[in-house]
Protein backbone atom coordinates (compact mmCIF):
# COMPACT_ATOMS: atom_id res chain seq x y z
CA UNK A 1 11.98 -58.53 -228.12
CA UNK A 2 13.99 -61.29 -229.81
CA UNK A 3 14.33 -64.79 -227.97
CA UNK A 4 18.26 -63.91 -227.36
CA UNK A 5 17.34 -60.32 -225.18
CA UNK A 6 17.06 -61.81 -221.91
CA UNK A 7 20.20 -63.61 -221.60
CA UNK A 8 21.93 -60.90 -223.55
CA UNK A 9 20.42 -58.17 -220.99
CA UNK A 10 21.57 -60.99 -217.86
CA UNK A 11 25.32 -61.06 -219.55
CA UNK A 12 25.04 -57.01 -219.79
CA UNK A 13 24.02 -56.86 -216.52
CA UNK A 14 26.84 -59.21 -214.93
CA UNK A 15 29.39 -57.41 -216.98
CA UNK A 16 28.21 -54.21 -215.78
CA UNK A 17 29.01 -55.70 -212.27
CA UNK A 18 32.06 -56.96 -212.64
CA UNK A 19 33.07 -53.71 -214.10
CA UNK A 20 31.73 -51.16 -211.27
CA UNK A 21 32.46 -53.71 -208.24
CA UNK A 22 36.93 -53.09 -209.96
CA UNK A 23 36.55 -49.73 -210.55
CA UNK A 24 37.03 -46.94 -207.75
CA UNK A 25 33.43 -46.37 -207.59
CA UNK A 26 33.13 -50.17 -206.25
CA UNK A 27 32.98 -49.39 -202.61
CA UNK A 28 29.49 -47.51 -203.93
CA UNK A 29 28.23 -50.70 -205.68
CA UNK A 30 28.77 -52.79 -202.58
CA UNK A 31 27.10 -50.48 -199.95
CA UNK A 32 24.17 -50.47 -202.17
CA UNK A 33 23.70 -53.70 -202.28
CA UNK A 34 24.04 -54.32 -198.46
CA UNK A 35 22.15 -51.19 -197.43
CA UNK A 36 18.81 -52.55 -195.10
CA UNK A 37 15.02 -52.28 -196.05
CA UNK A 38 13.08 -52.58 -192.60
CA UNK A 39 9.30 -54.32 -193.00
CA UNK A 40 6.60 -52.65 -190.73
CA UNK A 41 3.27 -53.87 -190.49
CA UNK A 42 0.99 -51.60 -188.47
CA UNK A 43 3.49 -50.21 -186.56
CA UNK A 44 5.39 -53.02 -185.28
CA UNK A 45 9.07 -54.40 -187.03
CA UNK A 46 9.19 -57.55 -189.12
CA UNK A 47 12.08 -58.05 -190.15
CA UNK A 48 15.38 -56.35 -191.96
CA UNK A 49 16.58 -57.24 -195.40
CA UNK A 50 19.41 -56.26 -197.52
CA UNK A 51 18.98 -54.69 -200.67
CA UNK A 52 20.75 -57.95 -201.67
CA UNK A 53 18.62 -60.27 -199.77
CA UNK A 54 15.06 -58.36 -201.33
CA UNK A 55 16.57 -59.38 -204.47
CA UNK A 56 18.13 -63.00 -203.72
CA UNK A 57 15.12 -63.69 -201.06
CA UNK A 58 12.13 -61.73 -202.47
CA UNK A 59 12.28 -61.21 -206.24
CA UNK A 60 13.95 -64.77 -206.83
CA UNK A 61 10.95 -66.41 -205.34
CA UNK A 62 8.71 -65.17 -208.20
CA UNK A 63 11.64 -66.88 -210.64
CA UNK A 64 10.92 -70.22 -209.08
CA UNK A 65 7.64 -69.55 -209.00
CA UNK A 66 7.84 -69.48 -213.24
CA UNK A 67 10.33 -72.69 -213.09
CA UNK A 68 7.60 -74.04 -211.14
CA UNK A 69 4.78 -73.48 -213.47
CA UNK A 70 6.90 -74.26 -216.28
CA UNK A 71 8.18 -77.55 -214.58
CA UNK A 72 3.94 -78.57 -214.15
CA UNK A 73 3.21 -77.51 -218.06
CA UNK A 74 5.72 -79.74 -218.83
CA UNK A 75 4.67 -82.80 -216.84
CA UNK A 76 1.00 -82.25 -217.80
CA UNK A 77 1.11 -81.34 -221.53
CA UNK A 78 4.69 -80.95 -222.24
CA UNK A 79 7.81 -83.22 -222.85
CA UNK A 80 7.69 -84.89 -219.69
CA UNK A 81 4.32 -86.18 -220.18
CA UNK A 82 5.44 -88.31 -222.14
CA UNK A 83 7.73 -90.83 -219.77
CA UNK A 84 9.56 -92.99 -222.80
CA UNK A 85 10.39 -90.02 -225.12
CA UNK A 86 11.17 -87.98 -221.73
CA UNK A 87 13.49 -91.36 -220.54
CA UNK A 88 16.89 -89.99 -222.07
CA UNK A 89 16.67 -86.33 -221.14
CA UNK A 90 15.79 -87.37 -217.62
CA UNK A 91 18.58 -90.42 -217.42
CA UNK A 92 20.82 -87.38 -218.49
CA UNK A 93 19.65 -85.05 -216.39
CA UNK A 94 20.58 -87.12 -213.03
CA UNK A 95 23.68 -87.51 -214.43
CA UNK A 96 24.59 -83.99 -215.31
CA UNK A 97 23.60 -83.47 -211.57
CA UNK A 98 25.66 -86.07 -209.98
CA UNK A 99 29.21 -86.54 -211.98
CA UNK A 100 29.44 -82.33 -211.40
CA UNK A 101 28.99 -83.28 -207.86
CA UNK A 102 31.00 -85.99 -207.20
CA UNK A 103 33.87 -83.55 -209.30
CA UNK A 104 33.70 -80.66 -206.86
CA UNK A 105 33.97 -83.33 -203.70
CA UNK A 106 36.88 -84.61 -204.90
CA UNK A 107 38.53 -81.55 -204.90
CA UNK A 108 37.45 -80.14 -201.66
CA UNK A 109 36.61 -83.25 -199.47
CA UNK A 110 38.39 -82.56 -195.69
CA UNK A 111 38.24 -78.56 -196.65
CA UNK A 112 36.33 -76.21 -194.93
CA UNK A 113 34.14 -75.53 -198.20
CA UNK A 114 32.60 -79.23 -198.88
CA UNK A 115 29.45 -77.69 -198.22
CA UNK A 116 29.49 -75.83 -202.11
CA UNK A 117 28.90 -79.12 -203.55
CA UNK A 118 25.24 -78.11 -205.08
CA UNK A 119 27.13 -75.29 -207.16
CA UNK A 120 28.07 -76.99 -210.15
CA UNK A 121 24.85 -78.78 -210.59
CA UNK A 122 22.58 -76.44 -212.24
CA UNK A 123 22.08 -75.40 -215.80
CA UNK A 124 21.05 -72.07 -216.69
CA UNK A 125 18.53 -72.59 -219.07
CA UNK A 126 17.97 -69.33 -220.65
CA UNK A 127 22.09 -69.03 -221.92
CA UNK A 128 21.65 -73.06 -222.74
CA UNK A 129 18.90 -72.29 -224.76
CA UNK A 130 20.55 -69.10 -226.42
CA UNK A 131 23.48 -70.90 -227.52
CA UNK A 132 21.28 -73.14 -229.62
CA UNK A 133 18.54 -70.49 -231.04
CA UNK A 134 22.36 -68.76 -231.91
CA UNK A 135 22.99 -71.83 -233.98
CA UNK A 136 19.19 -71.37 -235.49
CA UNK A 137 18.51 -74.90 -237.75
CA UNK A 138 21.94 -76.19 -237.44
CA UNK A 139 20.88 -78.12 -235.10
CA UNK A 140 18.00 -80.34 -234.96
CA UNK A 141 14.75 -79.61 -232.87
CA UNK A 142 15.23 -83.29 -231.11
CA UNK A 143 18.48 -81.89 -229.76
CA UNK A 144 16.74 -78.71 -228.88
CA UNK A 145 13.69 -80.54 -227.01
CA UNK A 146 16.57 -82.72 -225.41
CA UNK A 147 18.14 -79.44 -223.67
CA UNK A 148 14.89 -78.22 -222.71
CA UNK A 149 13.37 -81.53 -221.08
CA UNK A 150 17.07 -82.12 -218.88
CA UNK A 151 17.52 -78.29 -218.02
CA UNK A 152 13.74 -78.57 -216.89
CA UNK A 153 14.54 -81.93 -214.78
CA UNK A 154 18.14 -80.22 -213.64
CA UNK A 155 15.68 -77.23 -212.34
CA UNK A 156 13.32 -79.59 -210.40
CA UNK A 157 16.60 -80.94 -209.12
CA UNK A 158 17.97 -78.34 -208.11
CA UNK A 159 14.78 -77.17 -206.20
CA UNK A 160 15.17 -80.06 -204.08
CA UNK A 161 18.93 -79.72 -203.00
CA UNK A 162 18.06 -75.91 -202.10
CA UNK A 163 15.16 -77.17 -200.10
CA UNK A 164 16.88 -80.28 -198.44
CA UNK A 165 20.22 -79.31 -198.35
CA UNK A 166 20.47 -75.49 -197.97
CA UNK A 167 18.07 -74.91 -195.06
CA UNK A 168 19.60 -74.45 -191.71
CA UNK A 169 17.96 -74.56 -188.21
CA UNK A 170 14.22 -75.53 -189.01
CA UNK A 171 11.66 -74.18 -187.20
CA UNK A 172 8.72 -76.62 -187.07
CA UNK A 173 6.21 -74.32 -185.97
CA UNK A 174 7.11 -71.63 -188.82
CA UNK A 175 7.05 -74.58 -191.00
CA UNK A 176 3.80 -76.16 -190.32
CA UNK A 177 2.33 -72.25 -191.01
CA UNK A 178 3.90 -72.20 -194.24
CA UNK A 179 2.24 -74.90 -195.27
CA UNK A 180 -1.40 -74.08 -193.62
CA UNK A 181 -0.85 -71.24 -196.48
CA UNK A 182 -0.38 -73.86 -199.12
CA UNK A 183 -3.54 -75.75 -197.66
CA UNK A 184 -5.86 -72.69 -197.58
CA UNK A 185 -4.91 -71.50 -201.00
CA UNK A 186 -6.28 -74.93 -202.13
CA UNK A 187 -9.08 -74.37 -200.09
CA UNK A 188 -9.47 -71.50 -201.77
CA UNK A 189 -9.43 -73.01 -205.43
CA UNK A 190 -11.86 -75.94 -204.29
CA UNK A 191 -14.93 -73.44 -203.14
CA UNK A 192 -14.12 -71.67 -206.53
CA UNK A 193 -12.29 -68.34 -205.41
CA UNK A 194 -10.88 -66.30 -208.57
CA UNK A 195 -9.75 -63.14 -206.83
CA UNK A 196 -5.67 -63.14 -207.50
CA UNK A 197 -5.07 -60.50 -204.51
CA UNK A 198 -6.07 -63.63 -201.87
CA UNK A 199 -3.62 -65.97 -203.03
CA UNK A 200 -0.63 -62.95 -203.58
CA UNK A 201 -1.64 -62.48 -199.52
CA UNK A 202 -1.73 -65.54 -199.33
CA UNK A 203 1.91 -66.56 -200.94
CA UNK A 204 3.32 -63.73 -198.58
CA UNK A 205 2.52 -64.69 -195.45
CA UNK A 206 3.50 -67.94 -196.86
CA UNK A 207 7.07 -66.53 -197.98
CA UNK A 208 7.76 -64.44 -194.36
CA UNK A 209 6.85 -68.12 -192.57
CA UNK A 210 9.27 -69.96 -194.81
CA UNK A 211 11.86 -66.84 -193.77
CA UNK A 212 11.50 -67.52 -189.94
CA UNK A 213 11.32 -71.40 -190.68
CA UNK A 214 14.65 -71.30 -191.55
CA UNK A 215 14.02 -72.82 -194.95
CA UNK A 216 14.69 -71.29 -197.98
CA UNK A 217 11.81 -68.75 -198.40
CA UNK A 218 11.72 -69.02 -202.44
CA UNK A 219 10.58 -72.29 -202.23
CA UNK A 220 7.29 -71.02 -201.36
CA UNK A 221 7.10 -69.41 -205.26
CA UNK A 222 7.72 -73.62 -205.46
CA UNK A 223 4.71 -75.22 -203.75
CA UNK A 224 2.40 -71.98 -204.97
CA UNK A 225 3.73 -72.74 -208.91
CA UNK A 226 2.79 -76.54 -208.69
CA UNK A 227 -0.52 -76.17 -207.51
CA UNK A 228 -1.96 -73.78 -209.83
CA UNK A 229 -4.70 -74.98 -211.54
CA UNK A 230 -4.07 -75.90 -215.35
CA UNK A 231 -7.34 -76.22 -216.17
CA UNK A 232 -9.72 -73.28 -216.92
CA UNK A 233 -12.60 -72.15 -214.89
CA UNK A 234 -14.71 -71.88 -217.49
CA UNK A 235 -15.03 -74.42 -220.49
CA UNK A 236 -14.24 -72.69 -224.12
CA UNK A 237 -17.78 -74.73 -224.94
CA UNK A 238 -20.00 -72.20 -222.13
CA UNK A 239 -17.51 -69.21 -222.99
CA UNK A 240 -18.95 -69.05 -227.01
CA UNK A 241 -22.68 -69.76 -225.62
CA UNK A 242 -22.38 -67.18 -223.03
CA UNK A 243 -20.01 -64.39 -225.04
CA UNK A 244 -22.81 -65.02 -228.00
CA UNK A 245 -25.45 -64.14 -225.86
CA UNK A 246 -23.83 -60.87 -224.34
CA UNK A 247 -23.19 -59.64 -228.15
CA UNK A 248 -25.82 -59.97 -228.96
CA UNK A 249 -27.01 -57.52 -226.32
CA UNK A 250 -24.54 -54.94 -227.18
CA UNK A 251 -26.12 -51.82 -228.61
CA UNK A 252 -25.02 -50.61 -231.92
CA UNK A 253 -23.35 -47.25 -231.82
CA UNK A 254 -23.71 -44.68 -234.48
CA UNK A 255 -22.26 -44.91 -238.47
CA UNK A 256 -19.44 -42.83 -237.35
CA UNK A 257 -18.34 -44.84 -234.72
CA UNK A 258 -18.38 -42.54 -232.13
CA UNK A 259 -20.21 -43.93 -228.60
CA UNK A 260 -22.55 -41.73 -227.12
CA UNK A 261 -22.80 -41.80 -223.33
CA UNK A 262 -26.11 -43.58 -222.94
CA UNK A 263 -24.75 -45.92 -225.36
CA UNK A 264 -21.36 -46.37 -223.40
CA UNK A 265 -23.27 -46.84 -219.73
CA UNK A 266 -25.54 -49.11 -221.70
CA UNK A 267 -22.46 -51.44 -223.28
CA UNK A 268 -20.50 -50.86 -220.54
CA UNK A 269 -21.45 -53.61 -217.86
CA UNK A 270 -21.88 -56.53 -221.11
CA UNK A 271 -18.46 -55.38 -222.13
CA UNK A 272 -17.56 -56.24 -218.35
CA UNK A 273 -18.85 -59.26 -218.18
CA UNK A 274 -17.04 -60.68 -221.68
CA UNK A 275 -13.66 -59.44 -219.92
CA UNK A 276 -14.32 -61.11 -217.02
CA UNK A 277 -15.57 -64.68 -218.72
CA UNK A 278 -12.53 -64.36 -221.40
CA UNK A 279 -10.33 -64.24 -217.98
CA UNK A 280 -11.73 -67.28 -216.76
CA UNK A 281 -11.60 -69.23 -219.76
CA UNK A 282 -7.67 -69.15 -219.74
CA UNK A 283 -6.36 -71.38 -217.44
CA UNK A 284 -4.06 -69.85 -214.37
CA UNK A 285 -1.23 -71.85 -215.65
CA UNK A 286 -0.96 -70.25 -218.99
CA UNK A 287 -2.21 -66.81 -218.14
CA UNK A 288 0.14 -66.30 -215.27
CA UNK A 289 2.82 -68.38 -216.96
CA UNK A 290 2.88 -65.83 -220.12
CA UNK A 291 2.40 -62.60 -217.81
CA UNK A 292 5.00 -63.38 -215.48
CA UNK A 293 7.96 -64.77 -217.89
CA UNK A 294 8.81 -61.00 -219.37
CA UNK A 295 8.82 -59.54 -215.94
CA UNK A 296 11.11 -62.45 -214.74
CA UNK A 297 13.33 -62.82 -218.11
CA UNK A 298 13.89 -59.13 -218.73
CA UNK A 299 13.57 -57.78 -215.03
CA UNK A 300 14.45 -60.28 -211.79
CA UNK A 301 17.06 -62.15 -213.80
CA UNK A 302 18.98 -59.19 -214.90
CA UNK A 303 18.70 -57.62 -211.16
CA UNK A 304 19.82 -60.77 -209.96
CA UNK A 305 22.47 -60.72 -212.30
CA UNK A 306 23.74 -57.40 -211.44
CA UNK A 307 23.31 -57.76 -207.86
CA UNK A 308 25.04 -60.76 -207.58
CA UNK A 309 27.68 -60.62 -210.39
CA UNK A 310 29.83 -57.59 -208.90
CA UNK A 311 32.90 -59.66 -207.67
CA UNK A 312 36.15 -58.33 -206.21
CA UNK A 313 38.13 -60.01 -207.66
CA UNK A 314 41.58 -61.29 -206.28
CA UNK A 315 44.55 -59.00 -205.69
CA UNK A 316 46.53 -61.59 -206.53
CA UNK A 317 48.42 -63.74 -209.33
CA UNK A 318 45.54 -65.38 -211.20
CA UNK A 319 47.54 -68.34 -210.81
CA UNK A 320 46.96 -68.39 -207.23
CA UNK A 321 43.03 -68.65 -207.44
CA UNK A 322 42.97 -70.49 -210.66
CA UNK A 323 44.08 -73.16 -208.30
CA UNK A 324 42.18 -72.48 -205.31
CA UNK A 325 40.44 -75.71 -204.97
CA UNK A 326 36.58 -74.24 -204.91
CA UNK A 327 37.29 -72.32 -208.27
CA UNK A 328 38.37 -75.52 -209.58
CA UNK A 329 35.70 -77.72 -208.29
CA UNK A 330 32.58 -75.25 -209.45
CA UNK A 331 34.65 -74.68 -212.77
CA UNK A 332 35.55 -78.31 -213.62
CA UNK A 333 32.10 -79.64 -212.46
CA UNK A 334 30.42 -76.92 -215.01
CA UNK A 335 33.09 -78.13 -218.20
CA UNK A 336 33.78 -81.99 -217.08
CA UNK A 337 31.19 -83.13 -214.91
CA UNK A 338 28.57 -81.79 -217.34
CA UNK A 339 29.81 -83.01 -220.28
CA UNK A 340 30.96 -86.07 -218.61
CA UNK A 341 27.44 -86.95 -216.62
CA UNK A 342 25.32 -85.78 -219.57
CA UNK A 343 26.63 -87.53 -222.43
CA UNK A 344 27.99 -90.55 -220.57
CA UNK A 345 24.60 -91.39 -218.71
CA UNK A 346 22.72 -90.36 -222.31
CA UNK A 347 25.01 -92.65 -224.44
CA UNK A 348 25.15 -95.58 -222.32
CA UNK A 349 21.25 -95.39 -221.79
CA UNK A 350 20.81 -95.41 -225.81
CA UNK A 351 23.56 -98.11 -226.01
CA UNK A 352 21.95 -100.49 -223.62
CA UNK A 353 18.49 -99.81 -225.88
CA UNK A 354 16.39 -98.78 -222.57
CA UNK A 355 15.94 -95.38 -224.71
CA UNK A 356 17.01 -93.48 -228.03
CA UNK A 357 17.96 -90.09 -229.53
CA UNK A 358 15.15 -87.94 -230.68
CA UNK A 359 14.79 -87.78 -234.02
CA UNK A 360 17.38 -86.07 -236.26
CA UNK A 361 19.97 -86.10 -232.80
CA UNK A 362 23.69 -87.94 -233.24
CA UNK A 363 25.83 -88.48 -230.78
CA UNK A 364 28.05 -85.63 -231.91
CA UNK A 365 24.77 -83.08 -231.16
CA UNK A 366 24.65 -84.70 -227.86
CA UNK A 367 28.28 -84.03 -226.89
CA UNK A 368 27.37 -79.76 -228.03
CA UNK A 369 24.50 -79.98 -225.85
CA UNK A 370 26.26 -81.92 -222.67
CA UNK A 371 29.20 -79.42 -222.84
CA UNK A 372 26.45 -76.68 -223.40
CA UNK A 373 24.78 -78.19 -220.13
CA UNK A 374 27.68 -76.44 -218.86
CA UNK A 375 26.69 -73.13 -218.17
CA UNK A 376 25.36 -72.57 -214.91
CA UNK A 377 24.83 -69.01 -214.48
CA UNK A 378 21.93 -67.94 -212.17
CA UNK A 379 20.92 -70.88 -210.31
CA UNK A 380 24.80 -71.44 -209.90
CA UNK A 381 25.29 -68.23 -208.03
CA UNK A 382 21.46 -68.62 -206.29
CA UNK A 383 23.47 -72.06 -204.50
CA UNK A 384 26.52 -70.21 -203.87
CA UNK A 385 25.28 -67.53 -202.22
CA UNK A 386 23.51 -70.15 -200.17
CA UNK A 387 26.28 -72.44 -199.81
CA UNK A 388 28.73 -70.01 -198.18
CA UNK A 389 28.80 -67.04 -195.44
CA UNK A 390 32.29 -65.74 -196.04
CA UNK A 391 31.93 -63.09 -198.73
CA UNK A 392 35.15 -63.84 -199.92
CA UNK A 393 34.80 -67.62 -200.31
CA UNK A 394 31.14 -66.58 -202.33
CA UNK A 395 33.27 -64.03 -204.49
CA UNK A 396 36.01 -66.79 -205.34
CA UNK A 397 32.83 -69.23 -206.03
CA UNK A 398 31.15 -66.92 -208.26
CA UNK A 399 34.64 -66.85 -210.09
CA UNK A 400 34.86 -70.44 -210.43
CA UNK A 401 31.07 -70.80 -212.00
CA UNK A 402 31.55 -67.33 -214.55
CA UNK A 403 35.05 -68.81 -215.74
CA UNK A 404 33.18 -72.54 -216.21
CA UNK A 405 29.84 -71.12 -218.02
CA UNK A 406 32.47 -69.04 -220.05
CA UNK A 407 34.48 -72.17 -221.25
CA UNK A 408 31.52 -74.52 -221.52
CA UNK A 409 29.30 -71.75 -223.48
CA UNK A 410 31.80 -71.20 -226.01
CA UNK A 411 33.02 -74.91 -226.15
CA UNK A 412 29.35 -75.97 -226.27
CA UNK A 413 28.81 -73.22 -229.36
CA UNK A 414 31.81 -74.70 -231.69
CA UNK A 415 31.28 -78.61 -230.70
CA UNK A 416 27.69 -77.86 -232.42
CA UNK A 417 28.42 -75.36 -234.86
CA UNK A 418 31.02 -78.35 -235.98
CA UNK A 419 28.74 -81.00 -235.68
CA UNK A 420 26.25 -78.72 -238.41
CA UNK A 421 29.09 -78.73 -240.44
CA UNK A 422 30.19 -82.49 -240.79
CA UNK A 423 26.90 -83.59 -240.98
CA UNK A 424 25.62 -81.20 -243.82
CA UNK A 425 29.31 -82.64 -245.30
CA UNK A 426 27.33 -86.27 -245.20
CA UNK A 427 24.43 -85.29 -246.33
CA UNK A 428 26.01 -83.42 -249.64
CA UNK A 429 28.79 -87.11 -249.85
């Protein structure tokens, strides 16, 4: 699939939910979405979920699972390995997070809805990232790597205002179990345990004490993505000894290729034992890292998407909730505090020489890619959903954060497309 087809299939999907949750049919969307899965376990009751809440809850942990392991690549091998090039993104980053903030407080401070605060803060990096690869080498790769590193940083933060901020009504002892499966998993790596089925067992238990704990139970995808070992079991230097070896005692089959059974049974446990070495020579990071991304770009994200995208929306003037005050704190956060907190922090950093542009980057790219910064789809709507218990107040949120990602994605796409333009209008002067 091209890079664009999971953000196109997320927009399809939210569309698709907008559109059944206003038609006649959208009392049926909603009472699938809230209908309860019950969890037995050998006869006894566990708990009840929502179809909703197996999506938001369950699935979702597996997508911050990926941010996790994405977030570690990136610190170990990656662009933030690298703490001087990694400077500006990050300096940017903490201010894309903050200004959108402090925006959305000054609109609802005294209200009963302070508490939405963490809505505007996150950038969704797959649309971010799809706006550019739309723009293909118009713009630069520094500017491209400068997106990447700050939406990677503005996912890290945002992991730590749902885990901080969003938790209600800690449960110590649920807590302290949660993290006894964090502890034995490690256990588990250190006396050399490959089999993936004790860690999934592992994670879950881990995820259902998080759920009673009372904090957020996707941040157990978190602690499981950051300490998954990036380095390979076996060395690539034993893998061609060893693999060179079992060739070598492979039996040759006949001219026309076709196996014979005593020549299959023979091959058979040698062929097993390349499989399993070739395995253990990728490390976890990478091998789960590229299993797990189409499942999560092209499945979870779209479900997510579609379960979380079907808003009522108002029966009333849209003048009246264009000026409600949380559509206008999540939406102005997303297109002002954004741009503001991302360019102004960047700029001022560069200006004061503690860092510089990447290479190829003006300050007109970095303006597209602040306003860009914008869009915060998934992660946006994760917070809300967190943020609020009034269905109503959620659906006016979610309105707020699709008509911000709306203005700043198609702001963000002519601010750069313009940029290309006046500086290939330099270049040709």
């Amino acid at each position: 699939m091209p890079a664009n087809s999971g953000p196109a299939l997320v927009l399809i999907a939210a569309v698709a939910a907008l559109v059944m949750a206003n038609l006649p049919v959208g009392g049926a969307y909603h009472r699938l979405w809230e209908s309860t899965v019950s969890v037995e376990l050998v006869g006894a009751h566990v708990l009840d979920l929502t179809l909703r809440d197996v999506v938001n809850d369950a699935l979702m942990t597996l997508f911050f699972f990926l941010v996790s392991l994405e977030i570690k690549r990136e610190l170990l091998f990656g662009v933030l390995r690298d703490r001087r090039a990694a400077a500006l993104p990050i300096v940017a980053a903490v201010g894309g997070m903050a200004v959108p903030a402090l925006i959305y407080t000054a609109f609802n401070a005294g209200g009963p809805h302070l508490q939405g605060w963490g809505i505007p803060m996150a950038t969704d990096i797959a649309f971010a990232v799809a706006i550019l690869a739309a723009l293909g080498n118009r713009v630069p790769l520094g500017a491209r790597m400068f997106l990447l590193t700050l939406a990677i940083v503005d996912d890290l933060g945002a992991i730590l205002v749902i885990a901080v901020f969003y938790s209600a009504g800690i449960a110590l002892g649920w807590l302290l179990a949660a993290a006894g499966t964090v502890l034995a998993a490690l256990g588990l790596q250190r006396v050399g345990v490959q089999a993936l089925w004790a860690y999934i067992a592992l994670g879950v238990m881990g995820w259902f004490a998080l759920h009673e704990s009372g904090v957020h139970p996707t941040i157990i995808g978190v602690a499981f993505g950051l300490i998954t070992p990036a380095s390979a079991a076996v060395s690539s230097r034993r893998y061609r000894r060893v693999t060179s070896r079992l060739v070598n005692r492979l039996v040759s089959h006949t001219d026309d290729r076709a196996v014979a059974d005593e020549e299959h049974e023979r091959n058979h446990p040698t062929l097993q034992s390349i499989r399993r070495l070739t395995r253990r020579t990728q490390p976890p990071l990478h091998g789960i890292m590229n299993s797990l991304a189409p499942y999560v770009g092209f499945g979870i994200v779209p479900v997510f998407a579609f379960a979380n995208a079907g808003l009522d929306f108002p029966d009333v003037p849209p003048s009246d909730w264009l000026l409600d005050r949380v559509v206008l704190g999540i939406a102005l956060g997303l297109v002002f505090g954004k741009t503001l907190g991302i360019f102004g922090f960047a700029w001022l950093t560069a200006r004061l020489g503690l860092a510089r542009y990447p290479v190829g980057m003006t300050s007109a790219h970095l303006f597209g890619v602040a306003v860009t910064g914008g869009i915060g789809f998934t992660v946006a709507i994760f917070v809300a959903n967190l943020a609020f218990d009034d269905s109503g107040v959620i659906d006016v949120a979610k309105l707020g954060i699709l008509l911000g990602s709306l203005i700043a994605a198609v702001t963000g796409y002519l601010v750069l497309r313009f940029s290309a333009r006046l500086e290939a209008g330099r270049e040709s002067s």
